[in-house]
Protein backbone atom coordinates (compact mmCIF):
# COMPACT_ATOMS: atom_id res chain seq x y z
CA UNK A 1 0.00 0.00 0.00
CA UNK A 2 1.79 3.25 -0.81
CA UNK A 3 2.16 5.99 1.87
CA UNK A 4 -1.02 8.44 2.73
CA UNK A 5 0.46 11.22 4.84
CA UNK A 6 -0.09 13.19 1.42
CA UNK A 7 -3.10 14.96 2.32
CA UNK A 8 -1.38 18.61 2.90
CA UNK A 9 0.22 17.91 -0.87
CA UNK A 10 -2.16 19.08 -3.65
CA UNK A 11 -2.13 16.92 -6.89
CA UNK A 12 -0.14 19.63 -8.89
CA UNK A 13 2.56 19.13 -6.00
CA UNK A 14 2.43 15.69 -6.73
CA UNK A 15 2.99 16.36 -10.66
CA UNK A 16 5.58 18.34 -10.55
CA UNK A 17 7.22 16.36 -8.67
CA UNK A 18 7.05 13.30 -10.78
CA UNK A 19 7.94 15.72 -13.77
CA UNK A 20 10.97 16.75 -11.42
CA UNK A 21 12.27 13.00 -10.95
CA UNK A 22 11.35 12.02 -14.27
CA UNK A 23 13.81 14.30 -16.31
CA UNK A 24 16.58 14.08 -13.35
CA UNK A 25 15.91 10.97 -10.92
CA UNK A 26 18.43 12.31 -8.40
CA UNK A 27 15.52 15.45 -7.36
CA UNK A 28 14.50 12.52 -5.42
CA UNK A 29 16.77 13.50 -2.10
CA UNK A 30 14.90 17.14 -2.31
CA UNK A 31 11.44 15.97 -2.38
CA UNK A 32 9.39 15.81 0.50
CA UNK A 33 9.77 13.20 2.98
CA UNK A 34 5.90 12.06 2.54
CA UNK A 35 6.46 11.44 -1.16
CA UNK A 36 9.97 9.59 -0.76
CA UNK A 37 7.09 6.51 -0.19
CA UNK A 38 4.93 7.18 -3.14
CA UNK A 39 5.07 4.59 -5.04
CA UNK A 40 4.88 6.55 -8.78
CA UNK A 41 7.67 9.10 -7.59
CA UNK A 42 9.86 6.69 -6.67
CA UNK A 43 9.94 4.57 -9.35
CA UNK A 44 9.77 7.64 -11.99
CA UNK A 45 12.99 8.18 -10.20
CA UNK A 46 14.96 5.31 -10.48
CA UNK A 47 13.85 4.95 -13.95
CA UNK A 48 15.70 7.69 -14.38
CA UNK A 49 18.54 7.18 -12.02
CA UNK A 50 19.27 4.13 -10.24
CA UNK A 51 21.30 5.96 -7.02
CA UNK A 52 18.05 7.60 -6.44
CA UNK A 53 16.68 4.48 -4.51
CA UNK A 54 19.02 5.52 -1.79
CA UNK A 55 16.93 8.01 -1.28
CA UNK A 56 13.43 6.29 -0.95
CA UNK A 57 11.29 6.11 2.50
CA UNK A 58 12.74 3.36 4.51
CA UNK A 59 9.23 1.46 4.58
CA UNK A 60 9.47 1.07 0.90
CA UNK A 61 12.70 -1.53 1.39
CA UNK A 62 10.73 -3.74 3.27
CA UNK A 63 7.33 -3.88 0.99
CA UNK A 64 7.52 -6.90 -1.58
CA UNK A 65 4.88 -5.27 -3.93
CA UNK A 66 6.97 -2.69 -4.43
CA UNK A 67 10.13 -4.35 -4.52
CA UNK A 68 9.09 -6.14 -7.19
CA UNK A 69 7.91 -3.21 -9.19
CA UNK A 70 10.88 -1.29 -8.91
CA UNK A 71 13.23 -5.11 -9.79
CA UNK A 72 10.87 -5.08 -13.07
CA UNK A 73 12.37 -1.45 -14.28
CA UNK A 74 15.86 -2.84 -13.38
CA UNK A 75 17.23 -5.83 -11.50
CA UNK A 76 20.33 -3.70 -10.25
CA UNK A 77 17.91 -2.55 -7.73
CA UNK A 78 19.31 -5.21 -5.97
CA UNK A 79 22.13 -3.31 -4.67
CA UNK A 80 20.19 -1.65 -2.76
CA UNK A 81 17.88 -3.59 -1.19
CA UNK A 82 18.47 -5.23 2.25
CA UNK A 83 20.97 -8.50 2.16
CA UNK A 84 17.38 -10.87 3.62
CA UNK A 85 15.66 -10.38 0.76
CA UNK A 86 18.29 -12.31 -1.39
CA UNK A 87 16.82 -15.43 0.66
CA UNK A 88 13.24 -14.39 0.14
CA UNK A 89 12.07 -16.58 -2.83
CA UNK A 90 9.50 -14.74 -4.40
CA UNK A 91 11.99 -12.05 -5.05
CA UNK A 92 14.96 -14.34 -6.29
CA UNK A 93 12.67 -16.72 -8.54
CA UNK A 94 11.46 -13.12 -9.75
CA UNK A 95 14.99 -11.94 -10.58
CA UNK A 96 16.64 -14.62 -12.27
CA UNK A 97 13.67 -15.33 -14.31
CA UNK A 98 14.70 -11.93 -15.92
CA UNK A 99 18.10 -12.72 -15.86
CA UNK A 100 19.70 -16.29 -15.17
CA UNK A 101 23.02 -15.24 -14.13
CA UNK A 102 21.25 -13.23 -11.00
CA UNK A 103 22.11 -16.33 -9.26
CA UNK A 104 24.79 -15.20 -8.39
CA UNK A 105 23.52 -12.71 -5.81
CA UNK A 106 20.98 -15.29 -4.34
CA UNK A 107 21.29 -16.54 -0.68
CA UNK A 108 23.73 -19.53 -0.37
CA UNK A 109 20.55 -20.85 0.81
CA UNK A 110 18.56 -19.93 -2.24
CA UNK A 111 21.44 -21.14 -4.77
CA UNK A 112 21.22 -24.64 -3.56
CA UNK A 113 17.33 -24.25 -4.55
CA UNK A 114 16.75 -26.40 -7.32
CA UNK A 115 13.45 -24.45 -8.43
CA UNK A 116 15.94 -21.53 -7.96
CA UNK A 117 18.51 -22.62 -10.00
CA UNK A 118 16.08 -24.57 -12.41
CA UNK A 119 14.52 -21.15 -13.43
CA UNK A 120 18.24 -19.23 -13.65
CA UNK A 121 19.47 -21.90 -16.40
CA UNK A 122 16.06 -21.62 -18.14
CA UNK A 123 16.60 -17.85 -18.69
CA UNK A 124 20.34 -18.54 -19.22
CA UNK A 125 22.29 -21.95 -18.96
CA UNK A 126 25.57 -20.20 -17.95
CA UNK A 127 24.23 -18.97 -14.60
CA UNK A 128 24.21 -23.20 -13.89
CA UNK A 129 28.08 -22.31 -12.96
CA UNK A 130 26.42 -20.78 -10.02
CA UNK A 131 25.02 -23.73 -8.60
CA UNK A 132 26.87 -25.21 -5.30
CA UNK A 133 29.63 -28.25 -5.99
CA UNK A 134 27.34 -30.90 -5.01
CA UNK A 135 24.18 -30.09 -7.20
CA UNK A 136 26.93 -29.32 -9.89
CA UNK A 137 28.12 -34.16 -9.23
CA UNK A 138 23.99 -35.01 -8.61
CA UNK A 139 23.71 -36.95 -11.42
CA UNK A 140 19.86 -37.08 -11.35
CA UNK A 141 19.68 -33.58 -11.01
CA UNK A 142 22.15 -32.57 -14.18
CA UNK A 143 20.92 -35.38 -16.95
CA UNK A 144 17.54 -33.79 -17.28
CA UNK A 145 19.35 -30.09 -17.45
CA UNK A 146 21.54 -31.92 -19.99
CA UNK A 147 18.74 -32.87 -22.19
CA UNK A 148 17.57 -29.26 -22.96
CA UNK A 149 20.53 -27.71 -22.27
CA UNK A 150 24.17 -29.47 -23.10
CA UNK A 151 25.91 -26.59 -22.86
CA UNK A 152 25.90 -26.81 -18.95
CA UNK A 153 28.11 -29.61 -19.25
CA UNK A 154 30.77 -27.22 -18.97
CA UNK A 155 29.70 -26.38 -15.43
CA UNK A 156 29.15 -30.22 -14.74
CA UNK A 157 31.45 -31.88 -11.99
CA UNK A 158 35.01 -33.85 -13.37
CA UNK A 159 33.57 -37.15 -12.30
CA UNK A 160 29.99 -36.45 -14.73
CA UNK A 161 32.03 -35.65 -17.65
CA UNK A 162 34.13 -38.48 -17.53
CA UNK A 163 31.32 -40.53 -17.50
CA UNK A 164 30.64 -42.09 -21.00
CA UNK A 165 26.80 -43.01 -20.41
CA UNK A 166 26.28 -39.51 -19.94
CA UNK A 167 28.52 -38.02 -22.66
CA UNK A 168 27.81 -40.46 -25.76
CA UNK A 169 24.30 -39.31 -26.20
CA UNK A 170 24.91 -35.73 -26.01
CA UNK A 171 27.78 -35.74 -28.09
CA UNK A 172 25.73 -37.51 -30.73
CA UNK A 173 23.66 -34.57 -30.45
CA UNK A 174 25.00 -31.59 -29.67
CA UNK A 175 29.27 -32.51 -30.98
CA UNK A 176 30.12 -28.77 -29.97
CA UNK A 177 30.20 -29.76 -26.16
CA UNK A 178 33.09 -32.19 -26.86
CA UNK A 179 35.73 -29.19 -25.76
CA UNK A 180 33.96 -29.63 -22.22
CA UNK A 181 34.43 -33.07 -21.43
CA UNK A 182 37.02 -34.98 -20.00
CA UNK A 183 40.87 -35.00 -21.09
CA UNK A 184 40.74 -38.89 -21.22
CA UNK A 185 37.58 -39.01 -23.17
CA UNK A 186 39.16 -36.23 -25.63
CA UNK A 187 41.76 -38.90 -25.98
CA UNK A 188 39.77 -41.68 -27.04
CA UNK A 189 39.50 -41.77 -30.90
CA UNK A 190 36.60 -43.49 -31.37
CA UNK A 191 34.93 -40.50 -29.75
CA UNK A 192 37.29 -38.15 -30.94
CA UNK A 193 36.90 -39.23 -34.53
CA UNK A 194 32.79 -39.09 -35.23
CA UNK A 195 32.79 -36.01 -33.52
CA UNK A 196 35.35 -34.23 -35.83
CA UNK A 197 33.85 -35.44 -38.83
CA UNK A 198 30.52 -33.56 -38.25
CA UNK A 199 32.23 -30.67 -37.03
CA UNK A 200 36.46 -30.16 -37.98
CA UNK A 201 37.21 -27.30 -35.90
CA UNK A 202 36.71 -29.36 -32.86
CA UNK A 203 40.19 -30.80 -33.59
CA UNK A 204 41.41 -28.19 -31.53
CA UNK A 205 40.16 -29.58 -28.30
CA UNK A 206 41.42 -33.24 -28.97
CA UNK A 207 44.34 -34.73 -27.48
CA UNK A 208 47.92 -34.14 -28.78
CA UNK A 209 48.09 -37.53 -29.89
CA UNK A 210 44.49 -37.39 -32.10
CA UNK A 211 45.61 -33.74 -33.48
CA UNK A 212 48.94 -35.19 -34.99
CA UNK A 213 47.08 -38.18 -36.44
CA UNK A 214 47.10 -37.52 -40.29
CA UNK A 215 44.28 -39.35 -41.29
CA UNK A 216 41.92 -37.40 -38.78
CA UNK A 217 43.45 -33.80 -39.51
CA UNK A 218 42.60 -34.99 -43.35
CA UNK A 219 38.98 -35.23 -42.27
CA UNK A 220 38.71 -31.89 -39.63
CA UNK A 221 40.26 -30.01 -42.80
CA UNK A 222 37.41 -30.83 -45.32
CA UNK A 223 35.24 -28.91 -43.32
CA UNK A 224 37.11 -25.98 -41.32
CA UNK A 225 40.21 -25.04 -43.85
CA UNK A 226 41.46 -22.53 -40.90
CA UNK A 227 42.90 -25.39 -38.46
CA UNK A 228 45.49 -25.76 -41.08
CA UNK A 229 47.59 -22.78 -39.50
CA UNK A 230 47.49 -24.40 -36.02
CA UNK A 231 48.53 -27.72 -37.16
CA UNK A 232 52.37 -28.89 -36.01
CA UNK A 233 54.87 -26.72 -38.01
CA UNK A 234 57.29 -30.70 -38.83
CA UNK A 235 54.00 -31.62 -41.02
CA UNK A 236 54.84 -28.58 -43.39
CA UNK A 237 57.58 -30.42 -44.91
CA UNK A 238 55.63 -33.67 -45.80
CA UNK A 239 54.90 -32.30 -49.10
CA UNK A 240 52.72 -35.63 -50.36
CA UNK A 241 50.73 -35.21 -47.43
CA UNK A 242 50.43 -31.35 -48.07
CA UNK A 243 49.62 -32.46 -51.65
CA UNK A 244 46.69 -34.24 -49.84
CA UNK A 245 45.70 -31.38 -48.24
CA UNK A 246 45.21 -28.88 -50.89
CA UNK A 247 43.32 -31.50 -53.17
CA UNK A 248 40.55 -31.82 -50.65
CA UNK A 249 40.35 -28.49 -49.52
CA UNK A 250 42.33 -25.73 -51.74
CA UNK A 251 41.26 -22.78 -49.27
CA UNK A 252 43.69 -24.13 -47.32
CA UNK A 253 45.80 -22.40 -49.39
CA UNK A 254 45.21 -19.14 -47.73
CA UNK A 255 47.15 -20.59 -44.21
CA UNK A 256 50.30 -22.11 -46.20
CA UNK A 257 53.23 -20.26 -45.56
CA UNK A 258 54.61 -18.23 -48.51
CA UNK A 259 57.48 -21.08 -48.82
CA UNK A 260 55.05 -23.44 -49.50
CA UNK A 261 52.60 -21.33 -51.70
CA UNK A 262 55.22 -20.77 -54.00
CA UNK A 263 55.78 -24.77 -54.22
CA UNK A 264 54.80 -25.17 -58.09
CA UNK A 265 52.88 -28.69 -57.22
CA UNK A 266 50.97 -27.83 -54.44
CA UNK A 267 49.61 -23.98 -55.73
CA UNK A 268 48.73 -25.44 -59.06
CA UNK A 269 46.97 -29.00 -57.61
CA UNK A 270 45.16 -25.89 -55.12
CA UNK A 271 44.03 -24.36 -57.95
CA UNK A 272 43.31 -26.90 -60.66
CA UNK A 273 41.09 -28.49 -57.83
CA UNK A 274 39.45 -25.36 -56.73
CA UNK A 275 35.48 -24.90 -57.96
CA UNK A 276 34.33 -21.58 -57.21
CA UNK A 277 31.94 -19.21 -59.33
CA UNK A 278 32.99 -15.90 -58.13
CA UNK A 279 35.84 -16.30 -55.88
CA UNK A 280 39.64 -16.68 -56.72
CA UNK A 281 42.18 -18.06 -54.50
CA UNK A 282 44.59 -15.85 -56.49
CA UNK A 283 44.28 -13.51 -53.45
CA UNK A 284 45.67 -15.63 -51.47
CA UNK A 285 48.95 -15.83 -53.18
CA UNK A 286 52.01 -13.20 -52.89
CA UNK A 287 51.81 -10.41 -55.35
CA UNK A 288 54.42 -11.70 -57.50
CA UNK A 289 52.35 -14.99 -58.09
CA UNK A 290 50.15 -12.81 -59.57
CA UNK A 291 52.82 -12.50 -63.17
CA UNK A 292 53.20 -16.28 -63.47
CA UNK A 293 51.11 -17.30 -66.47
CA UNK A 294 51.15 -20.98 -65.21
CA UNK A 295 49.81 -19.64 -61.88
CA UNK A 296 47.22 -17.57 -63.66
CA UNK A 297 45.53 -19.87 -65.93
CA UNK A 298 45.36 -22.45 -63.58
CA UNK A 299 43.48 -19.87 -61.32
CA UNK A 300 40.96 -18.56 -64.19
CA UNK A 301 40.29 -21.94 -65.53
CA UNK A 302 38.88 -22.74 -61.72
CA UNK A 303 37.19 -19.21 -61.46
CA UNK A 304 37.08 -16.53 -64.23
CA UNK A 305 36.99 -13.74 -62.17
CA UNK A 306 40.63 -14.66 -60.98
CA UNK A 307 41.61 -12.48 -63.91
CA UNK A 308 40.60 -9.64 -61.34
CA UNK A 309 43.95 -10.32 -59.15
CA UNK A 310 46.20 -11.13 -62.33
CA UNK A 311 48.92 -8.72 -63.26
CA UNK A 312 48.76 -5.94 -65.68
CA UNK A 313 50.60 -7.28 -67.87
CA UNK A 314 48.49 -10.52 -67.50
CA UNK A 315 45.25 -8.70 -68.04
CA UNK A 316 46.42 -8.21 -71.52
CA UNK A 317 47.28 -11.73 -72.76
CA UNK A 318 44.70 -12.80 -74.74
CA UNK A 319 45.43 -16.54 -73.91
CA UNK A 320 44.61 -16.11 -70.23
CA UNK A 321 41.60 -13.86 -71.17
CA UNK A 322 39.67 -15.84 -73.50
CA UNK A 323 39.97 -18.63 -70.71
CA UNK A 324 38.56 -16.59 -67.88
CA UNK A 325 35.50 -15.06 -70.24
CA UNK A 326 35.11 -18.30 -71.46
CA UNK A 327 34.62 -19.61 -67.89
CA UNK A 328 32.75 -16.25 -66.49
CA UNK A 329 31.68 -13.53 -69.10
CA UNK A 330 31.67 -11.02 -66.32
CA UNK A 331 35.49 -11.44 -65.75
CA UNK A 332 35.33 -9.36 -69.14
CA UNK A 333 35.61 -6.35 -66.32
CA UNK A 334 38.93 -6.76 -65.38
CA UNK A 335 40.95 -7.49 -69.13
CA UNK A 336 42.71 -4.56 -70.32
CA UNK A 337 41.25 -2.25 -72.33
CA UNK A 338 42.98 -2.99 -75.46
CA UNK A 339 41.31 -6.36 -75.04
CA UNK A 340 37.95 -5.06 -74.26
CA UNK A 341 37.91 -3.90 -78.35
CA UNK A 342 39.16 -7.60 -79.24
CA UNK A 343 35.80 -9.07 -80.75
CA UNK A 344 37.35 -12.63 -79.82
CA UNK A 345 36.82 -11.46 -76.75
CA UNK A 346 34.12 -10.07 -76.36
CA UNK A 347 31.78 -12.70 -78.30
CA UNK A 348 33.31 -15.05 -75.99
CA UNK A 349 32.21 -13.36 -72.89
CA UNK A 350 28.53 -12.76 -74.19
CA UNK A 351 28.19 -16.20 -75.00
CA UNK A 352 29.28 -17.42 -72.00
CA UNK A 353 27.54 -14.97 -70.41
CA UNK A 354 24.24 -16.62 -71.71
CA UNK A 355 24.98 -20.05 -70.98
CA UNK A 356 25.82 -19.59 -66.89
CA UNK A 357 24.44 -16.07 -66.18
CA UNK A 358 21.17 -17.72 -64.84
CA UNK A 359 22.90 -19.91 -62.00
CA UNK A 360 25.86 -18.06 -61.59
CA UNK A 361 24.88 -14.21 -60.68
CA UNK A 362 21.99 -12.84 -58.32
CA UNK A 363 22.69 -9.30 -59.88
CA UNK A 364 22.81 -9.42 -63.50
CA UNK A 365 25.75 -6.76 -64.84
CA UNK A 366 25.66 -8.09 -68.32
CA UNK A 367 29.55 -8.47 -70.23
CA UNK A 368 28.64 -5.90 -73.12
CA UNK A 369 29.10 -3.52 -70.22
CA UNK A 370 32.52 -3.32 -70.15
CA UNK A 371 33.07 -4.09 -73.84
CA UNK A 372 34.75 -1.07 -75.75
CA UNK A 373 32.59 1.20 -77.10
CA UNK A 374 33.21 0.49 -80.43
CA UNK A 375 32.12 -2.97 -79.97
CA UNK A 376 29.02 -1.85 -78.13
CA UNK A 377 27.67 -0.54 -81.38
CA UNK A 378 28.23 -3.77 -83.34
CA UNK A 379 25.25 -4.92 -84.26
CA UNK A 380 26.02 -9.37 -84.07
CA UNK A 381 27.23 -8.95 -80.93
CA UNK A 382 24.72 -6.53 -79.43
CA UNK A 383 22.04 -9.22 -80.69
CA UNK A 384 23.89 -11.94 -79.40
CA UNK A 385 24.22 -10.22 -76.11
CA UNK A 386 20.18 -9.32 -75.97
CA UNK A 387 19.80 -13.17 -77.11
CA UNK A 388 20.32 -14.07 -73.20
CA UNK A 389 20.14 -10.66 -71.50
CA UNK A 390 17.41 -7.63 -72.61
CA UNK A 391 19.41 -5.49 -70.09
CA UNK A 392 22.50 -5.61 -72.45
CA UNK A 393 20.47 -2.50 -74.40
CA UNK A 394 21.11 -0.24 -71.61
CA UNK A 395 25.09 -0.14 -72.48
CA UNK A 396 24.62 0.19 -76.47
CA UNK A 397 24.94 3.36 -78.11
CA UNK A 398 22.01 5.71 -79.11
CA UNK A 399 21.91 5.39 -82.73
CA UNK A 400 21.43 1.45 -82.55
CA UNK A 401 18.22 2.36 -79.95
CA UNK A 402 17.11 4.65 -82.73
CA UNK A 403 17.56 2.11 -85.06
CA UNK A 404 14.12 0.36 -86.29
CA UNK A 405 15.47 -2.38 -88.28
CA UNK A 406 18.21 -3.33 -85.28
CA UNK A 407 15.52 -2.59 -82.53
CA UNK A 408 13.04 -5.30 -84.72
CA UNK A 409 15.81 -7.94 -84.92
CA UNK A 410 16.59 -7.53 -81.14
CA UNK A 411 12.75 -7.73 -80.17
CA UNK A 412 12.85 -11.18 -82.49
CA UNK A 413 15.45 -12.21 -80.52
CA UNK A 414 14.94 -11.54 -76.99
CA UNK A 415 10.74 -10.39 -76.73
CA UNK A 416 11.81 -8.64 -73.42
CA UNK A 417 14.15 -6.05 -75.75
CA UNK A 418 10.53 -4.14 -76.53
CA UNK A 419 11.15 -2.41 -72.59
CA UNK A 420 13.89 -0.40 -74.71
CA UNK A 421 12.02 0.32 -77.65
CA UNK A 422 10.42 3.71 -79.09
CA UNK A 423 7.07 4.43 -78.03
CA UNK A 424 6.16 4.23 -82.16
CA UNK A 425 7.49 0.39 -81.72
CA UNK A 426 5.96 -0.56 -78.67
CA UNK A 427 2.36 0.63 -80.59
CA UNK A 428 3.15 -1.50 -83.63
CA UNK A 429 0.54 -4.56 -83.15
CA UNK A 430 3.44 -6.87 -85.53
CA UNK A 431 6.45 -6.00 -83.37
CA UNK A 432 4.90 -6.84 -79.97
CA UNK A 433 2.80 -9.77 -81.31
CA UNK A 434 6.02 -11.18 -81.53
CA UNK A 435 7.31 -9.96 -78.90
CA UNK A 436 4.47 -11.43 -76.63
CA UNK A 437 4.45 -14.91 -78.39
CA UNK A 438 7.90 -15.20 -77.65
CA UNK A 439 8.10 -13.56 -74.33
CA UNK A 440 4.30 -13.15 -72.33
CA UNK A 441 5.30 -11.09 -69.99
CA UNK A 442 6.99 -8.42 -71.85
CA UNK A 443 2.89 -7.29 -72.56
CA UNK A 444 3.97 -4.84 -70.02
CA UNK A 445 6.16 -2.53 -71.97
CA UNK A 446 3.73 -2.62 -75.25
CA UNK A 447 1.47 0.59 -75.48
CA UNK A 448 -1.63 1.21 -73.52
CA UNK A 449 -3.78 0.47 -76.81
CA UNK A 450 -1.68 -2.40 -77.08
CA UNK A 451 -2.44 -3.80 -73.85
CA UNK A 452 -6.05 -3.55 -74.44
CA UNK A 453 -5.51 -5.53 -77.76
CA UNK A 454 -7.62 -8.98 -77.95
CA UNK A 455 -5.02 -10.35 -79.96
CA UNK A 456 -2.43 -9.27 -78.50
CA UNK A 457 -3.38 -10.17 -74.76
CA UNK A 458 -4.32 -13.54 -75.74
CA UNK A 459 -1.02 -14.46 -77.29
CA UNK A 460 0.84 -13.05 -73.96
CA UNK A 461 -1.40 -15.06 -71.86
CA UNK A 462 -0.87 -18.05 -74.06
CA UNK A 463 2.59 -17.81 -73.68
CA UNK A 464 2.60 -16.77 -70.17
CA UNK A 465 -0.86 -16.65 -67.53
CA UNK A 466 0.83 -14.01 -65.46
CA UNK A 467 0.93 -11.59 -68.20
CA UNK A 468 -2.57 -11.11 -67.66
CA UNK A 469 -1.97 -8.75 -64.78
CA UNK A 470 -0.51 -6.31 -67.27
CA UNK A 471 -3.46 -6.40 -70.13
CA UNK A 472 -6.16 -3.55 -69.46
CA UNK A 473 -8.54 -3.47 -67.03
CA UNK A 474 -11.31 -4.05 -69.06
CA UNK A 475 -9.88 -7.32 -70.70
CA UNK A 476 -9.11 -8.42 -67.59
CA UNK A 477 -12.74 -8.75 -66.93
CA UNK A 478 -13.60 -10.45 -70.35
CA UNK A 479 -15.01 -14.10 -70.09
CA UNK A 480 -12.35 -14.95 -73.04
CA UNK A 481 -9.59 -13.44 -71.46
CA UNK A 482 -10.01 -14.38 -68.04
CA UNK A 483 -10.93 -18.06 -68.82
C-alpha cells in the first residue's frame, strides 16, 4: 500500500514532482519526505537514475509489492535492497527469471534451490556455474538439465564428464560440447573421430596424440580449412601429405606459408582443384604470383573472375583472357582495355555470359558492359548479347536504340528487348505480337492500346498466364480473357 500522509500535498505538487524526478531521478533527495514513499515518484525516479533508490522512504525496502515493481524497471535494484531479501524466494525466482546469471547474488541458501537454479538456467544456462559443488556431481539432477541444455556440461562436476553413459548421447547430439568433457575421453578416438567429422574445428580440443594423427586432420580439414595454421609446423615439410591437403580443400591455401605457396605442385593442384563461381584463390597468393602465367591460368580456368587479381601485364594476354570469359563472361571487367575492343573477346564473354548467367549471378551486370565502345555498337554482338540478357540495351549506343530495323531484330530475338524500344514500336501490333508470343510477360512494356488488344493479350497469356496482370482493365474482366 503506498504511503497516505499526502493529504497537505495538492495533486499539482504531486505532478511536478514526478515531472521533477522524471527528467533528473536524483531530485528525489529534495522531495518531501511524505512522497519519498509514493510509489509513482519513486519509481519515476529510479527509472531515471538508479542511485536515487538511496533516497526512498525506509518502509518502501521492506514492501515486496513494491520491490518487485521497482526489480521489473531494473534488477540492479538489488544493490540496494536489504541483504534478507536475497533469501526471500518470491523475489529471487522473480529476478533470475529476468536474468539467469542473478544467481549469483541469491542466498547460499537460495542457490542450492533447485526451483531456484532450475529457473536461472532456463533464462540462461551459464548462470548453472552458479550452482553449489554438489548439485553441480547429482547426477539425477544434471541429466535432465543436460537434455535441454548441453551446454551446462561445462559447469558439470570432473567425475559427470568423464562418465561415458552420460557423454555419448549428447555428443551424438550436440558434438560442440566435446571441448567440455574430459581430457581422457578427448583422448579416445573413437569419440574423438565421429565427432570431428561432423564438425572439424573441434580438432582443436582433442588430445595431442588425435591432433597429430594424419588421417583425422585430413577429415577436420574438409570442413574448417582454418585449423590448417594451427597444425604442427614438422607436417609442413611432408609435401605428399600437403599435396593431400590442398586437393581436398584448396582454401587451405590461404594458411600455407609463402614457402610453401610458392611450391609449383601444391599452388597449381590448389588451384586446378578449386570450384568456385565468383571467388579466386589468387588472393591468397604473394603479389608476384600474380605475373606467373602458369599460376594464372590455372586460377581462371577454376574461377574466371581470378583475372581480377592477375597482373597488368596478365590482363592483356589474350590466352589467359579468353579462358577466364570463357569460364565467367563477367570477368570481361577486369581485361585490359585494349582487349575489351578484341571481338574474340568479347563474343566469348557474351556467349558465355548466356549459358551460366542464370545460375551463376543474383545481380545481373551483363559483359557488353565493359566491352569497348566500339564494340558496343556492333550490331552481331549486341544481338547476341540481348539473345540471353534484354538489359544488355542499356550499355549500347544511341543510334542502334534509334535504329528500327536493329531494334526489330533484337525484339525477335529476346521479346523482353521491346522495354527499350520507341514508343512508335511498342504501338506497332506486328512487333509486340512477336514480342508477346515469344516472351508473355513483356505485354507490359507494349502501349496502352496495345495492352487492351484482344489479340495481343491472348497471345501473352498463351505464352505466359501471369501476363494477364498487365493487359487492361477491361480485358481483364472479359469471359475470353479471363478463362
Amino acid at each position: 500500500m503506498q504511503s497516505t500522509n499526502q493529504t497537505a500535498l495538492s495533486d499539482d505538487d504531486i505532478s511536478a514532482v514526478l515531472a521533477a524526478v522524471r527528467d533528473h531521478g536524483l531530485e528525489l533527495q529534495y522531495v518531501p519526505e511524505v512522497l519519498r514513499g509514493n510509489y509513482d515518484i519513486v519509481l519515476a525516479a529510479i527509472e531515471k537514475d538508479l542511485n536515487a533508490f538511496k533516497y526512498a522512504s525506509p518502509e518502501l525496502y521492506t514492501n515486496t509489492d513494491f520491490l518487485l515493481r521497482a526489480l521489473e524497471k531494473n534488477l540492479l535494484i538489488l544493490r540496494y535492497i536489504p541483504d534478507h531479501w536475497r533469501s526471500n524466494k518470491t523475489i529471487m525466482k522473480f529476478i533470475v527469471r529476468k536474468n539467469g546469471k542473478m544467481l549469483l547474488y541469491a542466498s547460499k541458501k537460495l542457490r542450492s534451490n533447485k526451483r531456484i537454479i532450475l529457473a536461472a538456467v532456463e533464462n540462461n544456462s551459464h548462470a548453472f556455474m552458479y550452482a553449489p559443488d554438489k548439485l553441480r556431481a547429482d547426477k539425477s539432477f544434471v541429466l535432465p538439465i543436460l537434455e535441454g541444455y548441453p551446454e551446462i556440461l561445462e559447469y558439470v562436476s570432473d567425475e559427470l564428464r568423464s562418465d561415458k553413459t552420460i557423454i555419448l548421447p549428447i555428443l551424438e547430439r550436440c558434438p560442440d560440447v566435446f571441448e567440455y568433457i574430459s581430457d581422457e575421453l578427448r583422448s579416445d578416438r573413437a569419440i574423438a573421430l565421429p565427432v570431428i567429422e561432423k564438425a572439424g574445428y573441434l580438432l582443436q580440443y582433442a588430445s595431442q596424440e588425435i591432433r597429430n594423427d594424419k588421417e583425422i586432420i585430413l577429415i577436420a580439414l574438409r570442413t574448417c580449412s582454418k585449423l590448417f595454421s594451427s597444425l604442427p609446423k614438422e607436417f609442413y615439410s611432408d609435401i605428399n601429405f600437403m599435396l593431400t591437403i590442398v586437393k581436398m580443400n584448396p582454401k587451405v591455401l590461404y594458411y600455407l606459408p609463402n614457402e610453401l605457396k610458392l611450391d609449383n605442385d601444391i599452388f597449381i593442384t590448389a588451384l586446378s582443384n578449386y570450384k568456385h563461381r565468383t571467388h579466386s584463390l589468387l588472393e591468397y597468393l604473394p603479389y608476384y604470383c600474380l605475373n606467373d602465367k602458369n599460376v594464372v591460368i590455372a586460377a581462371v580456368r577454376s574461377c574466371g573472375l581470378s583475372l581480377k587479381f592477375a597482373s597488368e601485364i596478365l590482363r592483356d594476354d589474350k590466352d589467359i583472357v579468353i579462358e577466364a570469359v570463357r569460364r565467367c563472361g563477367l570477368a570481361l571487367e577486369f581485361a585490359s582495355e585494349r582487349l575489351r575492343d578484341d571481338i574474340d573477346v568479347v563474343r566469348t564473354s557474351v556467349k558465355a555470359f548466356g549459358i551460366k548467367s542464370s545460375t551463376y549471378y543474383d545481380v545481373v551486370i551483363p559483359p557488353l558492359a565493359h566491352a569497348s565502345e566500339r564494340l558496343r555498337c556492333n550490331k552481331k554482338i549486341v544481338l547476341d548479347a540481348v539473345r540471353t540478357n534484354e538489359d544488355s540495351l542499356k550499355h549500347v549506343s544511341d543510334k542502334l536504340l534509334f535504329d528500327e530495323k536493329f531494334m526489330i531484330a533484337a525484339i525477335q530475338a529476346n521479346g523482353y528487348a521491346l522495354k527499350y524500344a520507341s514508343e512508335e514500336l511498342c504501338d506497332n501490333e506486328d512487333i509486340v505480337f512477336r514480342a508477346v508470343n515469344q516472351k508473355g510477360m513483356s505485354l507490359r512494356y507494349a502501349s496502352n492500346n496495345l495492352r487492351n488488344n484482344k489479340r495481343i493479350v491472348l497471345a501473352a497469356i498463351k505464352q505466359n498466364t501471369d501476363a494477364l496482370r498487365y493487359s487492361s482493365k477491361e480485358l481483364r474482366t472479359d469471359p475470353e480473357i479471363s478463362f
